[in-house]
C-alpha atoms as a PDB file:
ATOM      1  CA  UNK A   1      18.326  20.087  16.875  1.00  0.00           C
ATOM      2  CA  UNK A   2      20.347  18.729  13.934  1.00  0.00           C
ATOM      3  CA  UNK A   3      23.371  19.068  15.748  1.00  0.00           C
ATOM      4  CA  UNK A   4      22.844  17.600  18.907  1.00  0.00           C
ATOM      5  CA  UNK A   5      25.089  14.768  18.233  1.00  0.00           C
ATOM      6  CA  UNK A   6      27.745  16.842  18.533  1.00  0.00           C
ATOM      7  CA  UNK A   7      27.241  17.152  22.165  1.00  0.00           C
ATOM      8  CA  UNK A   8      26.870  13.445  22.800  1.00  0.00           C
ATOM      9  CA  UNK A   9      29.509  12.538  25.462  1.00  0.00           C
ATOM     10  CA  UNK A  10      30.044  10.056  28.507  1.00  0.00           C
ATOM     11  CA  UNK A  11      27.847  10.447  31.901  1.00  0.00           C
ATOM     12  CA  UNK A  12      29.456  12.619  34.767  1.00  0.00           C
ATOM     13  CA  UNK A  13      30.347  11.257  37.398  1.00  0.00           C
ATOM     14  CA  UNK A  14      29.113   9.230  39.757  1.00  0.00           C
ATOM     15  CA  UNK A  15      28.674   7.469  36.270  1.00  0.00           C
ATOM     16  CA  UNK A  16      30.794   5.463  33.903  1.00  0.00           C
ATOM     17  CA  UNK A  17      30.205   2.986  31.317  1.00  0.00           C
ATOM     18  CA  UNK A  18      30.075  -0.147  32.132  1.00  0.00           C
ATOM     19  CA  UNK A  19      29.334  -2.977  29.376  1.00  0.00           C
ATOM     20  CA  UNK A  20      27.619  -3.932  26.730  1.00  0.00           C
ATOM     21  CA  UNK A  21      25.168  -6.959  26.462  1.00  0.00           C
ATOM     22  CA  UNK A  22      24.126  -7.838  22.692  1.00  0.00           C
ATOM     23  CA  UNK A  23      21.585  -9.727  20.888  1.00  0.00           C
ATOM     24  CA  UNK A  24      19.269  -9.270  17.864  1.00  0.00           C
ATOM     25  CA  UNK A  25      15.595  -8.394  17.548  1.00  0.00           C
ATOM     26  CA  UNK A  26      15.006  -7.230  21.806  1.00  0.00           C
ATOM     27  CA  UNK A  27      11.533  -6.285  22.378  1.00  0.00           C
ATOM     28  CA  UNK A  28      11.484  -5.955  26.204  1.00  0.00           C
ATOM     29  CA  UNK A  29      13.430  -5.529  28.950  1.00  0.00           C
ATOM     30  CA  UNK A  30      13.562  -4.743  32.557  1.00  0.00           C
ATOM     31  CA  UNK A  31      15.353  -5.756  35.558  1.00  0.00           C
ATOM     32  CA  UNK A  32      15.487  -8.755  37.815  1.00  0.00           C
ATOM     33  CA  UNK A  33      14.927  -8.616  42.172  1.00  0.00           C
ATOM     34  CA  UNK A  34      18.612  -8.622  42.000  1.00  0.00           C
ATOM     35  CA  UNK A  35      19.948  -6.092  39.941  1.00  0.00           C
ATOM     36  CA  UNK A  36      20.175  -8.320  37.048  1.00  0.00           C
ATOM     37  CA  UNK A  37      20.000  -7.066  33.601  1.00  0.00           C
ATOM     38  CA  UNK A  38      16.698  -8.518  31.656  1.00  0.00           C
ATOM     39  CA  UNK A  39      16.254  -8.970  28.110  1.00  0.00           C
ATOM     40  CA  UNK A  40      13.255 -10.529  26.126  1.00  0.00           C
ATOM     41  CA  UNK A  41      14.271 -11.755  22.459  1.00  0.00           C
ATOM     42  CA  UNK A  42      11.585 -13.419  20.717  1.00  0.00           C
ATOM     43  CA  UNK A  43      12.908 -17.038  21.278  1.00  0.00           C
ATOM     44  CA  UNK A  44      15.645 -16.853  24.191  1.00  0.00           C
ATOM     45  CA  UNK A  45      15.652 -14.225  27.135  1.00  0.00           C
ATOM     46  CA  UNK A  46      18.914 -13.343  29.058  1.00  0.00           C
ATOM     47  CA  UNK A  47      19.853 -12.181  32.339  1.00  0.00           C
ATOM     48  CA  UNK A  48      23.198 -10.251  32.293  1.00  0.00           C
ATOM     49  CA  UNK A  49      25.111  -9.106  34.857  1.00  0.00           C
ATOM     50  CA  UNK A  50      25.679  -5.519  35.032  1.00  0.00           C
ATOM     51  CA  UNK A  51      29.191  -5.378  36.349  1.00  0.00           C
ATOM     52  CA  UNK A  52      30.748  -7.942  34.214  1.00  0.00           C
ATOM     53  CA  UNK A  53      28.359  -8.317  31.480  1.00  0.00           C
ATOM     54  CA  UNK A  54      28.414 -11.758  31.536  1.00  0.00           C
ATOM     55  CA  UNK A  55      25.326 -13.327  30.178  1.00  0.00           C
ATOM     56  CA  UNK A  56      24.070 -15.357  33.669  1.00  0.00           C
ATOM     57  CA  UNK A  57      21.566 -17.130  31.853  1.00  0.00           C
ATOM     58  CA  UNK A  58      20.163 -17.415  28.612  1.00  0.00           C
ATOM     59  CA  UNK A  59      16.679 -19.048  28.174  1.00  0.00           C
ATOM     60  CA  UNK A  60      15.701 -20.406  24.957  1.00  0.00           C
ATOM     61  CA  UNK A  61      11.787 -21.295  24.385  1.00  0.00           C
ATOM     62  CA  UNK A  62       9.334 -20.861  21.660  1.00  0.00           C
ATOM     63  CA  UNK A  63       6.720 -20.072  24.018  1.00  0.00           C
ATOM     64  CA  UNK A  64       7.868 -17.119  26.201  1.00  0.00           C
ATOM     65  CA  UNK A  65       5.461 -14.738  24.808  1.00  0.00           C
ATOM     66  CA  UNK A  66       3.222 -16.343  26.743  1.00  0.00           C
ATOM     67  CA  UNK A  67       4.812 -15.379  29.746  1.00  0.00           C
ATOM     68  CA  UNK A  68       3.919 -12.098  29.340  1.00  0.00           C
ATOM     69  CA  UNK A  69       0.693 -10.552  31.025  1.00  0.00           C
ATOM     70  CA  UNK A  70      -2.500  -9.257  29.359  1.00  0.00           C
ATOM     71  CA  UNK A  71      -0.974  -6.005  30.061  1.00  0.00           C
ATOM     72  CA  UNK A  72       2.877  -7.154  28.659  1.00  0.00           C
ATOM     73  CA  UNK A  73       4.092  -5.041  31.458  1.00  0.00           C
ATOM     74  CA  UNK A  74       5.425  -7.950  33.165  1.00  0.00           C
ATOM     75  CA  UNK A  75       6.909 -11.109  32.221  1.00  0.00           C
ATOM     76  CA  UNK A  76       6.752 -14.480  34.518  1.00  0.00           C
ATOM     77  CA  UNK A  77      10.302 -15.553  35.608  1.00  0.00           C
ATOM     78  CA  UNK A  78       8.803 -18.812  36.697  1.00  0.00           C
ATOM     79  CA  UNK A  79      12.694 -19.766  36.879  1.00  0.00           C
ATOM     80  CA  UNK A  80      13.509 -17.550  39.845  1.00  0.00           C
ATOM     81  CA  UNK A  81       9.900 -17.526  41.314  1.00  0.00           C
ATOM     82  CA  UNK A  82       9.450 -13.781  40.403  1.00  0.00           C
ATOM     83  CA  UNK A  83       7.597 -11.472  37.950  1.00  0.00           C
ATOM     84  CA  UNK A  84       9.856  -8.466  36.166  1.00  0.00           C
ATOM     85  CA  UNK A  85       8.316  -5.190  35.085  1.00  0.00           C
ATOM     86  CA  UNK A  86       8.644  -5.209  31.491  1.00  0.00           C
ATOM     87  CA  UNK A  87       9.362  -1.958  29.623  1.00  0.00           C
ATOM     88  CA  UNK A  88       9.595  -1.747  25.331  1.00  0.00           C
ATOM     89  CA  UNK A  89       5.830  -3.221  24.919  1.00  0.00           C
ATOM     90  CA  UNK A  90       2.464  -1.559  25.421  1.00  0.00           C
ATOM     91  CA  UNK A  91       3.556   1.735  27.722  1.00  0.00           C
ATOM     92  CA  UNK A  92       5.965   0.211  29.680  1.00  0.00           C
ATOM     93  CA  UNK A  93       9.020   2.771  29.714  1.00  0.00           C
ATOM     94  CA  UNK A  94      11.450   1.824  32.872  1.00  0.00           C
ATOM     95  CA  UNK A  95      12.015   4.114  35.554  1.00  0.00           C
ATOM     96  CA  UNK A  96      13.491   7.121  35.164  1.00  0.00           C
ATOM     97  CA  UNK A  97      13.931   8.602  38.877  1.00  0.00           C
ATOM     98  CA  UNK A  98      16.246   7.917  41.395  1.00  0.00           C
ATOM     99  CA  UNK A  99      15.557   8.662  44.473  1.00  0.00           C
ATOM    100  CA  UNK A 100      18.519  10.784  45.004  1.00  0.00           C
ATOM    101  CA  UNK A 101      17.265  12.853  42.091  1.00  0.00           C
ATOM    102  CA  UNK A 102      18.516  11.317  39.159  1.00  0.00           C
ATOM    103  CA  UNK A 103      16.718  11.220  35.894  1.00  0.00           C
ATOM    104  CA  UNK A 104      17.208   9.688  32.889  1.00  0.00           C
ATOM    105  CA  UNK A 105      15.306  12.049  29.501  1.00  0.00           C
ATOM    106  CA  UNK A 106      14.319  10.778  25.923  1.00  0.00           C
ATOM    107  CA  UNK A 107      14.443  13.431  23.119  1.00  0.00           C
ATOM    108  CA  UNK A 108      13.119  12.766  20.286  1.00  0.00           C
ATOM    109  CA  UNK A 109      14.737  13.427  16.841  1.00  0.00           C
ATOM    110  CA  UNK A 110      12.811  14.222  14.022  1.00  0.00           C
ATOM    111  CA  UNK A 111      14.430  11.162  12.768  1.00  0.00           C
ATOM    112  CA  UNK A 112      12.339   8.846  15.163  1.00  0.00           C
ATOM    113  CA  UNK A 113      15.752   8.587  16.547  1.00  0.00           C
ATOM    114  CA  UNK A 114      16.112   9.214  20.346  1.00  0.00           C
ATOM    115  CA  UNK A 115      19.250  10.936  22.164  1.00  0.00           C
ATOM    116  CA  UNK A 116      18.960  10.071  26.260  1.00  0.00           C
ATOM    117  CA  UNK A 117      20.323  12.747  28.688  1.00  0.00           C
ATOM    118  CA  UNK A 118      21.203  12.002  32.001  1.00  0.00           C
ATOM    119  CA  UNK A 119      21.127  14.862  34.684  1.00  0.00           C
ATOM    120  CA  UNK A 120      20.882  15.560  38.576  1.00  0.00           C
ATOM    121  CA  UNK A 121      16.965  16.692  39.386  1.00  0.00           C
ATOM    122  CA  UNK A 122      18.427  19.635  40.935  1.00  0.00           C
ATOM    123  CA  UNK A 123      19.605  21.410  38.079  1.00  0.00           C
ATOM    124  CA  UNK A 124      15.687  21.200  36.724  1.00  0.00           C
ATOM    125  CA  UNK A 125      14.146  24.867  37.056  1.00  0.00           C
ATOM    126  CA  UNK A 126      18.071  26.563  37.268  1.00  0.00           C
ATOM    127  CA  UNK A 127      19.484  29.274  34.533  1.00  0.00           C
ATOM    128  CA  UNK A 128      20.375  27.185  31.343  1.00  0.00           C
ATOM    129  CA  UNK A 129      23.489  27.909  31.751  1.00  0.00           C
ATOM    130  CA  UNK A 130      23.662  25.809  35.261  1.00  0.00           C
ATOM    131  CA  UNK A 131      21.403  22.896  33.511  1.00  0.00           C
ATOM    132  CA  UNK A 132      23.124  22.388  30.693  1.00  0.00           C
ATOM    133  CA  UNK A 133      26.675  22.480  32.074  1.00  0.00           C
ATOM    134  CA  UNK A 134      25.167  19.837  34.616  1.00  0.00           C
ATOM    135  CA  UNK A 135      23.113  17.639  31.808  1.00  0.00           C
ATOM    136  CA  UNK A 136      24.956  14.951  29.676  1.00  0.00           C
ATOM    137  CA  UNK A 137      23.535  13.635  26.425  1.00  0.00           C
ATOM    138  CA  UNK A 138      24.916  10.004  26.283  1.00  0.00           C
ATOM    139  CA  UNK A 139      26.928   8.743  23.420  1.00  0.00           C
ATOM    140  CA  UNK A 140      26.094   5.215  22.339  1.00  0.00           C
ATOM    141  CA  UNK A 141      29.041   3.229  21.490  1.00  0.00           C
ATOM    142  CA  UNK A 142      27.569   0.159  20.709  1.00  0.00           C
ATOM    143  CA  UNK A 143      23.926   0.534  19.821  1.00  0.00           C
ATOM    144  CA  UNK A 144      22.864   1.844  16.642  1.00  0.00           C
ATOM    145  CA  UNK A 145      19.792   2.970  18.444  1.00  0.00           C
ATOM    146  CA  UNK A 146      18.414   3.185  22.053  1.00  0.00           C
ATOM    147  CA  UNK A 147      14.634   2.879  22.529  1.00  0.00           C
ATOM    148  CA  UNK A 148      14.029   2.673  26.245  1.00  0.00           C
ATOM    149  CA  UNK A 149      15.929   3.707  29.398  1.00  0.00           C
ATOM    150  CA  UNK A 150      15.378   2.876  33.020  1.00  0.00           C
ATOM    151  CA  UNK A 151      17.007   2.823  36.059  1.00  0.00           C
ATOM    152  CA  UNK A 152      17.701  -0.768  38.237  1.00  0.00           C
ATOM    153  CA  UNK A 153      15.940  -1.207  41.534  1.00  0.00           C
ATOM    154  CA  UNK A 154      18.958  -0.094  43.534  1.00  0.00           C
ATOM    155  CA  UNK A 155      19.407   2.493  41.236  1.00  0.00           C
ATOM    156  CA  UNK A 156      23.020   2.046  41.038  1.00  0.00           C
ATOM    157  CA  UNK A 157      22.867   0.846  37.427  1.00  0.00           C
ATOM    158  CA  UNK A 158      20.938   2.189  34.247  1.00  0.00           C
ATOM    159  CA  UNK A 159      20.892   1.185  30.939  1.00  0.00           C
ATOM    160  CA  UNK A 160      19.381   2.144  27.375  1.00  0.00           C
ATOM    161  CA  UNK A 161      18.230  -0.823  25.294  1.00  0.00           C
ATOM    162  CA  UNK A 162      17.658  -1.180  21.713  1.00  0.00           C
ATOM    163  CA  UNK A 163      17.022  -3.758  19.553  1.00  0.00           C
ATOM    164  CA  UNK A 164      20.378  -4.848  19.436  1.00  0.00           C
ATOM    165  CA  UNK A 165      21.019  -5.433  23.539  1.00  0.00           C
ATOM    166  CA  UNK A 166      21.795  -2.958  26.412  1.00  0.00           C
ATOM    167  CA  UNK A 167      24.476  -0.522  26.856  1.00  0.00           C
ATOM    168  CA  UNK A 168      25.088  -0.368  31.080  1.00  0.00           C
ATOM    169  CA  UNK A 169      26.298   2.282  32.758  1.00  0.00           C
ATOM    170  CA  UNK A 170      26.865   2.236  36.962  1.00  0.00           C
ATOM    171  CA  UNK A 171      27.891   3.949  39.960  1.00  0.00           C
ATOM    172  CA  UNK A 172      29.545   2.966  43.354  1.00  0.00           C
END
């Protein structure tokens, strides 16, 4: 398991990296109705587009915490009329399905660190030969650490957060 980094590399196609959205001390995330990028910071939240990575909006207020639910598994965007599933608090962990088979995996160093893999469902149950030729662990570039994963609701974006922001990647 020790070397595992060594196989760190970018996603296959359909995907490719797309950017990088960064900020200090992010303790949930999520997405928006619209694809947007969410990110909770103890003061200020943002909403980042995934193409571009331009930061939409950025929310500063004392009092978001409050915005959370009981549950913190969803956060009131009373700005845009909407509540966003949170993911980073209590058991909220983002979706990791598409429904054209996609999934996004979590390993687990012994480190605490976690590697994520990308891979097509399909490939699940094959030789592992066929699975691992078809499974990608991701390489970070600018995260020291990812702690969550999860897809968008059109599924044409994921990203893995850390404290530090969101690395994006998409697909046509």
């Amino acid at each position: 398991m020790k070397d595992i980094k060594r196989y760190l590399t970018e996603p296959n196609l359909p995907w490719k990296r797309g950017p990088y959205i960064g900020g200090a001390g992010l303790f949930a995330c999520g997405w928006t109705e619209d694809n947007k990028v969410f990110m909770l910071f103890p003061d200020y939240y943002v909403i980042g587009n995934t193409l571009t990575g331009e930061r939409e909006k950025v929310i500063e207020d004392d009092k978001l915490i409050e915005r959370l639910s009981k549950d913190n598994l969803e956060f009131d965007l009373k700005e845009s009329n909407q509540k966003i599933k949170v993911f980073g608090l209590r058991g909220g962990n983002g979706n990791h399905y598409t429904t054209d088979r996609w999934i996004l995996t979590e390993i687990l160093m012994d480190s605490q660190e976690k590697i994520f893999g990308i891979t097509d469902y399909k490939y699940f149950g094959r030789s592992e030969q066929v699975f691992w030729r078809n499974y990608d662990l991701i390489n970070l570039e600018n995260l020291e650490y990812g702690q969550w994963c999860g897809f968008s609701p059109n599924e044409k974006s994921f990203g893995i957060f850390g404290s530090g922001g969101v690395e994006i990647f998409n697909r046509e």
